[in-house]
C-alpha atoms as a PDB file:
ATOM      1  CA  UNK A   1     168.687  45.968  81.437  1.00  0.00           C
ATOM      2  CA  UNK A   2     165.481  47.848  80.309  1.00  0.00           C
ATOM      3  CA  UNK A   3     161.786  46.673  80.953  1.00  0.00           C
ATOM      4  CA  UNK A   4     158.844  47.439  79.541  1.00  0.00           C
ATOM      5  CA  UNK A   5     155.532  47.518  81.167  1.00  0.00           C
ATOM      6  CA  UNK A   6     152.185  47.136  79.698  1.00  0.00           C
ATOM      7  CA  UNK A   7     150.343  50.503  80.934  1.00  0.00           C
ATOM      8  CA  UNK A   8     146.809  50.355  79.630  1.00  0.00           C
ATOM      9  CA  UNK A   9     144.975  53.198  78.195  1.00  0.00           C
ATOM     10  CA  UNK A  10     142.355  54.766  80.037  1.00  0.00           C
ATOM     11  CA  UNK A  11     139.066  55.284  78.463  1.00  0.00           C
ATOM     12  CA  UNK A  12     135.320  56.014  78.384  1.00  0.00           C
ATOM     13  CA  UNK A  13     132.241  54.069  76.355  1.00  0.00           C
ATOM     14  CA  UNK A  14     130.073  55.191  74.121  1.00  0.00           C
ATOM     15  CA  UNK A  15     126.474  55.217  74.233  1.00  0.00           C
ATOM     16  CA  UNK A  16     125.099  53.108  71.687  1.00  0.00           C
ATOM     17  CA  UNK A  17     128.519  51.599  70.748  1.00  0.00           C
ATOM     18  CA  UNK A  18     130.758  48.764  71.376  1.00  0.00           C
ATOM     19  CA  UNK A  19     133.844  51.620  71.001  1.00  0.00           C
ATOM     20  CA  UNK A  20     135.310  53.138  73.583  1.00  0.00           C
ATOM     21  CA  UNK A  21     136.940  56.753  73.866  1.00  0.00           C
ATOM     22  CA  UNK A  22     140.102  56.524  74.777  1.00  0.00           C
ATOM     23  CA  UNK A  23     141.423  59.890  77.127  1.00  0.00           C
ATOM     24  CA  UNK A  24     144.228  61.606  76.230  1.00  0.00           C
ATOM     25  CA  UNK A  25     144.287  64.322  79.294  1.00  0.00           C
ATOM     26  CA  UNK A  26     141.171  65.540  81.017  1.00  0.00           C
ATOM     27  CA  UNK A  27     141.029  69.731  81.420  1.00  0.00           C
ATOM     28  CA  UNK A  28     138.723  71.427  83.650  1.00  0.00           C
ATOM     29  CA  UNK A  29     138.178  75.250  84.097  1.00  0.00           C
ATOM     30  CA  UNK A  30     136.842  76.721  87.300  1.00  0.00           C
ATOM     31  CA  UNK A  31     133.921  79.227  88.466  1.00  0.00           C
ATOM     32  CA  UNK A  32     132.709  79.363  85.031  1.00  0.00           C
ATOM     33  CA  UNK A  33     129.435  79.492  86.298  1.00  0.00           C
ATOM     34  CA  UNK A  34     128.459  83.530  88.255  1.00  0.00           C
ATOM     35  CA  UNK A  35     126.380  81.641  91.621  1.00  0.00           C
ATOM     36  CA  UNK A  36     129.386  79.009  92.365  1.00  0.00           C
ATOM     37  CA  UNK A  37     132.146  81.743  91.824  1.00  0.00           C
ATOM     38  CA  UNK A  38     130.231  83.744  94.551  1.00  0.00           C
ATOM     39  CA  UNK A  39     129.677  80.723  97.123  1.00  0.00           C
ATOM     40  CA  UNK A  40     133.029  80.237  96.892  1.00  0.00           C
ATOM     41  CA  UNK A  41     133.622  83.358  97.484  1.00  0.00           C
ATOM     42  CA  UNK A  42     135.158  84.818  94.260  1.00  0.00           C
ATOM     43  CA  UNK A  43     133.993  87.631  91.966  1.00  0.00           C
ATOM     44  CA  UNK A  44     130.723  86.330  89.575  1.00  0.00           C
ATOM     45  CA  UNK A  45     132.279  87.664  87.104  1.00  0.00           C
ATOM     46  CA  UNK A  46     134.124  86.309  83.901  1.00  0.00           C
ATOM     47  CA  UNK A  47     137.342  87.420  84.449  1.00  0.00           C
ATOM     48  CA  UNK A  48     140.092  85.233  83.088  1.00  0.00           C
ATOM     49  CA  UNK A  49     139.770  81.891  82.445  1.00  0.00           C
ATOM     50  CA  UNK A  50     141.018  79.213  85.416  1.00  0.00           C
ATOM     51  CA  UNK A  51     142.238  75.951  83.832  1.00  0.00           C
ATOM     52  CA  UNK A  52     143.403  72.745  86.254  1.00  0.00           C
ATOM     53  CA  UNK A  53     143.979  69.241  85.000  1.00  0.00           C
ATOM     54  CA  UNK A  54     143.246  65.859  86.407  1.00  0.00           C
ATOM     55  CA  UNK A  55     145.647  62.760  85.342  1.00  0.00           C
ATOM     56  CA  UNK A  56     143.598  60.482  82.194  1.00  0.00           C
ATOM     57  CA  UNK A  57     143.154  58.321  84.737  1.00  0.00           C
ATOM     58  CA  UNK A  58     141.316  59.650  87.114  1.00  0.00           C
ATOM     59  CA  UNK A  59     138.249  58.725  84.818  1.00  0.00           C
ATOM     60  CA  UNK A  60     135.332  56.224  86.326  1.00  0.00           C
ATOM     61  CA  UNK A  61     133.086  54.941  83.585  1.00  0.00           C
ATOM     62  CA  UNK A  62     131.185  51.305  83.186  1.00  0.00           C
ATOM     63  CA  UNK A  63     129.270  51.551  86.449  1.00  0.00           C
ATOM     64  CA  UNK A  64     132.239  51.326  88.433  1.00  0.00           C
ATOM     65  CA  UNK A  65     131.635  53.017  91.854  1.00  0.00           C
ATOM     66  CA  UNK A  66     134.888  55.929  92.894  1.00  0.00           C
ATOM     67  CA  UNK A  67     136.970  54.629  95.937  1.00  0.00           C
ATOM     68  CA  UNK A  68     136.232  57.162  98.393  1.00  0.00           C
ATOM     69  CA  UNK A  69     139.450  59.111  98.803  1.00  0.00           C
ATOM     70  CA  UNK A  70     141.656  59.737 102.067  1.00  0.00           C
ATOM     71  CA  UNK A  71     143.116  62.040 103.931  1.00  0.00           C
ATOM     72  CA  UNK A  72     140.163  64.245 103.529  1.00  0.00           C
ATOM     73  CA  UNK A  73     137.250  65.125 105.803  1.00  0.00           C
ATOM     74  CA  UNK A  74     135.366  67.399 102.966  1.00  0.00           C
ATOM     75  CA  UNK A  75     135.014  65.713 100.443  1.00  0.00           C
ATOM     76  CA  UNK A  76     132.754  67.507  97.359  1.00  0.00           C
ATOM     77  CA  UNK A  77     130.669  67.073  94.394  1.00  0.00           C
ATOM     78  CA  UNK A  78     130.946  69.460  91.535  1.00  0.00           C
ATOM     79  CA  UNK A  79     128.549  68.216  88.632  1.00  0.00           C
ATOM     80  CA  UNK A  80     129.719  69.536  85.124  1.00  0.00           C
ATOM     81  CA  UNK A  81     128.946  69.226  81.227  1.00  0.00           C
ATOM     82  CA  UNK A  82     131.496  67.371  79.228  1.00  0.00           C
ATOM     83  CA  UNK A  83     133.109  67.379  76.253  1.00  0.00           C
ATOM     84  CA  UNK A  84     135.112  65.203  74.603  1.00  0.00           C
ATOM     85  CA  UNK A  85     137.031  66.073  71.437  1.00  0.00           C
ATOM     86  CA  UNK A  86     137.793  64.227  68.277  1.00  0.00           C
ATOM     87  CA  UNK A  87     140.470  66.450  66.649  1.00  0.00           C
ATOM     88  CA  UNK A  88     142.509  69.385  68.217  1.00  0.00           C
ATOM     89  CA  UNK A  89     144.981  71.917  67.597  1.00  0.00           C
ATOM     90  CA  UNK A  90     146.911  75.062  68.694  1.00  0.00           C
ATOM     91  CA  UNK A  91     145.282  78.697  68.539  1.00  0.00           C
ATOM     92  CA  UNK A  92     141.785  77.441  67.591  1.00  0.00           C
ATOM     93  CA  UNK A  93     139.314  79.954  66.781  1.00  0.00           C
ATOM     94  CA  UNK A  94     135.825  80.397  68.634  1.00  0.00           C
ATOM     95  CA  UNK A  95     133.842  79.981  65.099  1.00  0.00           C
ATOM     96  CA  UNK A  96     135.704  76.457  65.022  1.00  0.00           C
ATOM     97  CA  UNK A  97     135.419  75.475  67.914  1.00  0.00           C
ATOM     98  CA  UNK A  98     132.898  72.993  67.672  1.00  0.00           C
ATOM     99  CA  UNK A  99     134.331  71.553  64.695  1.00  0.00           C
ATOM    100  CA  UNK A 100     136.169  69.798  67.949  1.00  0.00           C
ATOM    101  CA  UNK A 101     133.592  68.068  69.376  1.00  0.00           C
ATOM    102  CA  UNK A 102     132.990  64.306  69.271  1.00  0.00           C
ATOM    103  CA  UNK A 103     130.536  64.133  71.395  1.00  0.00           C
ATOM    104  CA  UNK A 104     129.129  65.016  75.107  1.00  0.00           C
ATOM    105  CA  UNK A 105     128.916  63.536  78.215  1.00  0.00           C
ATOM    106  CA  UNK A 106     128.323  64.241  82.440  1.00  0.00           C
ATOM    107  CA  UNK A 107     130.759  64.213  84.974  1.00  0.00           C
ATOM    108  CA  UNK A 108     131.586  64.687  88.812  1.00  0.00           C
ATOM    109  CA  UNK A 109     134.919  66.861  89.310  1.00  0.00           C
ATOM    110  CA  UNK A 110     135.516  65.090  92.564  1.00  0.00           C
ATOM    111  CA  UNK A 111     136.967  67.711  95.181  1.00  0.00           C
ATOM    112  CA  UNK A 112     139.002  67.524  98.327  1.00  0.00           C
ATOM    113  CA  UNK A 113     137.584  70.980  99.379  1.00  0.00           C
ATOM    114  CA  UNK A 114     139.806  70.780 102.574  1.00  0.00           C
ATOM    115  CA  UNK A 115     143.082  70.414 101.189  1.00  0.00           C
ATOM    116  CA  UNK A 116     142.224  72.527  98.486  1.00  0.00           C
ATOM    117  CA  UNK A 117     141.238  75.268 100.996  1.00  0.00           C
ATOM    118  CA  UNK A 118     144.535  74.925 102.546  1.00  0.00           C
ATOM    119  CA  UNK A 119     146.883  74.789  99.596  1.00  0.00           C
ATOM    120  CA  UNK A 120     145.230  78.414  98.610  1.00  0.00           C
ATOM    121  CA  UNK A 121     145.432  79.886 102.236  1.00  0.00           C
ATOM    122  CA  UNK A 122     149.723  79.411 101.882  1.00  0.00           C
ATOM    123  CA  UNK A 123     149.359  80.227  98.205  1.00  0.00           C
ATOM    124  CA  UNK A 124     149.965  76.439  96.905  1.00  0.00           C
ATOM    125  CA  UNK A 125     148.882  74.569  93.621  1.00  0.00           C
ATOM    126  CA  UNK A 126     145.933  72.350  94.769  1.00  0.00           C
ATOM    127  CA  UNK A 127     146.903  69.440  92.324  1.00  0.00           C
ATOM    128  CA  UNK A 128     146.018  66.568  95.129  1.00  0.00           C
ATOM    129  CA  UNK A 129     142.660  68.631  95.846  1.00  0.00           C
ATOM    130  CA  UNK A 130     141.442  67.911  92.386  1.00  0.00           C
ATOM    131  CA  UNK A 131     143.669  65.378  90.663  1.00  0.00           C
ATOM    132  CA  UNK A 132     143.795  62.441  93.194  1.00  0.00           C
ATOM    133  CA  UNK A 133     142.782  58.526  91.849  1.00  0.00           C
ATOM    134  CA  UNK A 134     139.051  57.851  91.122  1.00  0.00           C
ATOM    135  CA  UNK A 135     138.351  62.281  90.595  1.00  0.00           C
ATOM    136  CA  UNK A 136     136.176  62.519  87.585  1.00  0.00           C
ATOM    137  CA  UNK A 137     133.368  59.934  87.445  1.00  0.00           C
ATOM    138  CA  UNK A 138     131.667  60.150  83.747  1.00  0.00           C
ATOM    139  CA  UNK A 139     128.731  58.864  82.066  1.00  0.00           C
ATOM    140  CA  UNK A 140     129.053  57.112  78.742  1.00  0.00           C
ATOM    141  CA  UNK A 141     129.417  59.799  75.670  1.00  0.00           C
ATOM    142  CA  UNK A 142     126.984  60.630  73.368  1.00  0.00           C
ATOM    143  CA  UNK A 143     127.906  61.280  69.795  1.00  0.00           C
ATOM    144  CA  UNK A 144     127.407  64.992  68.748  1.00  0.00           C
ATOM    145  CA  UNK A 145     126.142  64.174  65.116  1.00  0.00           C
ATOM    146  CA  UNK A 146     126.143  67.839  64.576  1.00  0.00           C
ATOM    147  CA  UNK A 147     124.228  68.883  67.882  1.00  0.00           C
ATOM    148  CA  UNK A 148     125.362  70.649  70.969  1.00  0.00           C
ATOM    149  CA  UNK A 149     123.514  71.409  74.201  1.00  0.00           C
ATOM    150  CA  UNK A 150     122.615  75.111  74.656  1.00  0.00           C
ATOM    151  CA  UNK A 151     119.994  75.193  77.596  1.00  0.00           C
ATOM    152  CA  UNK A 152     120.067  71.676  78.973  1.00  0.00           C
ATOM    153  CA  UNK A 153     120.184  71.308  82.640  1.00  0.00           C
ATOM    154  CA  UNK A 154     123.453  69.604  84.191  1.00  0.00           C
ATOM    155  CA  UNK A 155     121.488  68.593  87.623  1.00  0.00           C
ATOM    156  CA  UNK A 156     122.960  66.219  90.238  1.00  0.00           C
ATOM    157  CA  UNK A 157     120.867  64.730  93.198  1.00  0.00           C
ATOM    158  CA  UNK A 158     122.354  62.640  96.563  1.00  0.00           C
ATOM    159  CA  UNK A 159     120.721  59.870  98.273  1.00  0.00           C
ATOM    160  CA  UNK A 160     117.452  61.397  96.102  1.00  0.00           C
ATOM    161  CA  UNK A 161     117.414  64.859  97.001  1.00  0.00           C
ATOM    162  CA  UNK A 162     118.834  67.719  94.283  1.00  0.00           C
ATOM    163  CA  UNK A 163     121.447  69.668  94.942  1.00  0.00           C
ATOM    164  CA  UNK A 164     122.848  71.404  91.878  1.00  0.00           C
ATOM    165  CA  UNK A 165     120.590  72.438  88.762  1.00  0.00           C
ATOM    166  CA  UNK A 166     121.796  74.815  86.503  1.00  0.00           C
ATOM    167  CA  UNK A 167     121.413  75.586  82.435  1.00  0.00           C
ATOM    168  CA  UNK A 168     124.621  75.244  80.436  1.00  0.00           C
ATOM    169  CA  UNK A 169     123.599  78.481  79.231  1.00  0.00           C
ATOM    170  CA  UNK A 170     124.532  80.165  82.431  1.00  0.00           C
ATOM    171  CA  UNK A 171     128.428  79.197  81.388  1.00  0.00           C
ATOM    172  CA  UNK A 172     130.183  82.527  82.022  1.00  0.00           C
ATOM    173  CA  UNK A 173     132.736  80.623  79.210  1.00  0.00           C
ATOM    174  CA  UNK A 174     130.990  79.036  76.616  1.00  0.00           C
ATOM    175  CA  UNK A 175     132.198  75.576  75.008  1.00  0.00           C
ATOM    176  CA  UNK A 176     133.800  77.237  72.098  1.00  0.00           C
ATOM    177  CA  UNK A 177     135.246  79.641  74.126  1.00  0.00           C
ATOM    178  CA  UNK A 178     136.590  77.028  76.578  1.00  0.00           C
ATOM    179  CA  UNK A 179     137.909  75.504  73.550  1.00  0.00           C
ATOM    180  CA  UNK A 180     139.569  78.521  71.899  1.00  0.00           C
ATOM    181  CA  UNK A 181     141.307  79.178  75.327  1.00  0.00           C
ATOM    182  CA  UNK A 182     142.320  76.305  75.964  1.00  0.00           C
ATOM    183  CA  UNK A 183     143.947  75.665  72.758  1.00  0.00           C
ATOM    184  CA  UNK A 184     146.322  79.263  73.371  1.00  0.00           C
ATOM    185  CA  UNK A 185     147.686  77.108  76.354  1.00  0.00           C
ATOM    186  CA  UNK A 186     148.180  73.548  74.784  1.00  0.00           C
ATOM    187  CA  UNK A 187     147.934  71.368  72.011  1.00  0.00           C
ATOM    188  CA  UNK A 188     144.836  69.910  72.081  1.00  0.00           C
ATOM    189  CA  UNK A 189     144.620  66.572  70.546  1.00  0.00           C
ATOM    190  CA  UNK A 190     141.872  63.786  70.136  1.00  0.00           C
ATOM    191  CA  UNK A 191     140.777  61.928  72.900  1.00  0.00           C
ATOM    192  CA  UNK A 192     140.970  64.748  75.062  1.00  0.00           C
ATOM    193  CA  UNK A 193     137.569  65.898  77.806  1.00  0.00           C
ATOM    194  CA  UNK A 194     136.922  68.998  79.320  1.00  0.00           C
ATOM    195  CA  UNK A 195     134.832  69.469  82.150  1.00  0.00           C
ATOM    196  CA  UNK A 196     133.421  72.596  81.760  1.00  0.00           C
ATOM    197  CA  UNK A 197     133.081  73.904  85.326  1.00  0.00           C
ATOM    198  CA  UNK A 198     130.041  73.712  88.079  1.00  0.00           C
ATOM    199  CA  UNK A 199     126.890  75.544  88.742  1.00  0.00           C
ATOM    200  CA  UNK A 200     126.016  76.480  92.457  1.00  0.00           C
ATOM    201  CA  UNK A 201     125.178  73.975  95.258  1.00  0.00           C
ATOM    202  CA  UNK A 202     128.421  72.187  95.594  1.00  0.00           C
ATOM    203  CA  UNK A 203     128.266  70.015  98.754  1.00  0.00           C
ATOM    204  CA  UNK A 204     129.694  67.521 100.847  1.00  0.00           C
ATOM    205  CA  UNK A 205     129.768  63.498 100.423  1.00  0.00           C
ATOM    206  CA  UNK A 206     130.096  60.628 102.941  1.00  0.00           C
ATOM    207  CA  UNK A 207     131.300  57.209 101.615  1.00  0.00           C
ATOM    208  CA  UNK A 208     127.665  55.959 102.195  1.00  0.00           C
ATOM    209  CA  UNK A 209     126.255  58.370 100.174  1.00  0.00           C
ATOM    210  CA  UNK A 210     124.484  57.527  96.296  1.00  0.00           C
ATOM    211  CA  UNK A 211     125.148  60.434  94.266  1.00  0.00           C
ATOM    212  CA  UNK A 212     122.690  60.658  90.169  1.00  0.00           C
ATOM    213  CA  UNK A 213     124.233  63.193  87.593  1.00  0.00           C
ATOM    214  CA  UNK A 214     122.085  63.973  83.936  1.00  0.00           C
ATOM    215  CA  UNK A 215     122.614  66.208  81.164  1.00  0.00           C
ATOM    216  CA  UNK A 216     118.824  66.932  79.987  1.00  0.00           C
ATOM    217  CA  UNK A 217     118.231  65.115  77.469  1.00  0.00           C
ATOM    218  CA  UNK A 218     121.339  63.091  77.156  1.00  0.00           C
ATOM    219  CA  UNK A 219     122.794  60.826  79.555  1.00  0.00           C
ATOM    220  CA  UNK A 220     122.784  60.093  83.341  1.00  0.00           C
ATOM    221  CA  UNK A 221     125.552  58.968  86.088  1.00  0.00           C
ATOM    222  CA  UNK A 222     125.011  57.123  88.874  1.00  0.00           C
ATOM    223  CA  UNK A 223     127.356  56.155  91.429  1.00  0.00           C
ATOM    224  CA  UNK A 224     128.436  55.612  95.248  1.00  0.00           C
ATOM    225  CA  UNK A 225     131.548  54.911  96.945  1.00  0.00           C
ATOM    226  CA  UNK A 226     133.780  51.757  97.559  1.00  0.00           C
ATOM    227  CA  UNK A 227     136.457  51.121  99.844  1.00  0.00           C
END
């Protein structure tokens, strides 16, 4: 006998819209930006490209508040840019890049720094570091219509006080670059995001803690933890 189980499909909204943007997979690339590479202690240079992935639906959108995860004691913020694509495609070139884009959003690449730290110490992947339930927080997406941020500030604040500003134009890998990359590795299709890696100032969260995201000029996340 064979079953079949509704599994519904994740998804995001979009600002100004009664649609929704439904998530295919969610990529991320790491120490893209020359300040966080170095507090983490790697090389501020550009170097080659470090791609992870977190499950579709890992997403938080509609004002939902993350569960605060366990089995951590280190648990991190990494504000990023986002974008999410409306067509895709194998060996994409940088001119086209952007061709891509739907639109743009902000996100949180939640981070269990702790067991991250010690899946790299024995030489581990660090898949339940970065791709656990509730990991990527995003604000609603903002349609493109033919623009695409260049200097606008990712910043992200807790309980008030800032902690990470940066200018997307301190990228080490640009978006269309990111894209172009990404697209030697997989098949990129519609629906897909990209977080686009974090600027310096990554720090710790407690479950009491009220963490506010923005992309200058764009949109704004707010959120804090339930249980």
């Amino acid at each position: 006998m064979s079953y079949v189980f509704p599994v519904p499909i994740p998804s995001v909204p979009i600002a100004a819209s009664e649609l929704r943007f439904p998530v295919h997979r969610i990529y991320c690339i790491g120490r893209n930006y020359a300040e966080h590479a170095k507090e983490m202690g790697s090389a501020p240079e550009k170097g080659e490209p470090v791609f992870f992935m977190k499950p579709a639906d890992a997403v938080v959108s509609d004002g939902r508040d993350p569960r605060f995860p366990s089995v951590t004691k280190n648990l991190h913020h990494e504000v990023e840019l986002v974008v999410a694509l409306q067509t895709g495609g194998r060996d994409i070139a940088v001119a086209d890049a952007l061709e891509c884009v739907f639109g743009y959003s902000v996100g949180v690449d939640l981070t269990r720094r702790d067991l991250q730290a010690a899946a790299k110490a024995k030489g581990n992947p660090w898949d339940i570091a970065k791709g656990f339930d509730d990991s990527a927080p995003i604000a609603p997406i903002v349609l493109s219509g033919g623009r695409h941020p260049i200097a606008e500030r990712v910043v992200l604040s807790v309980n008030g006080t800032q902690r990470q500003a940066a200018s997307v134009a301190d990228m080490l890998w640009s978006v269309p670059e990111i894209i172009s990359e990404l697209s030697k590795l997989y098949e990129l299709q519609a629906g897909d995001l990209i977080y686009t890696g974090t600027p310096a100032g990554v720090g710790a969260l407690l479950p009491e803690d009220r963490v506010q995201c923005s992309l200058d000029g764009w949109c704004t996340l707010e959120f804090g933890f339930s249980r």
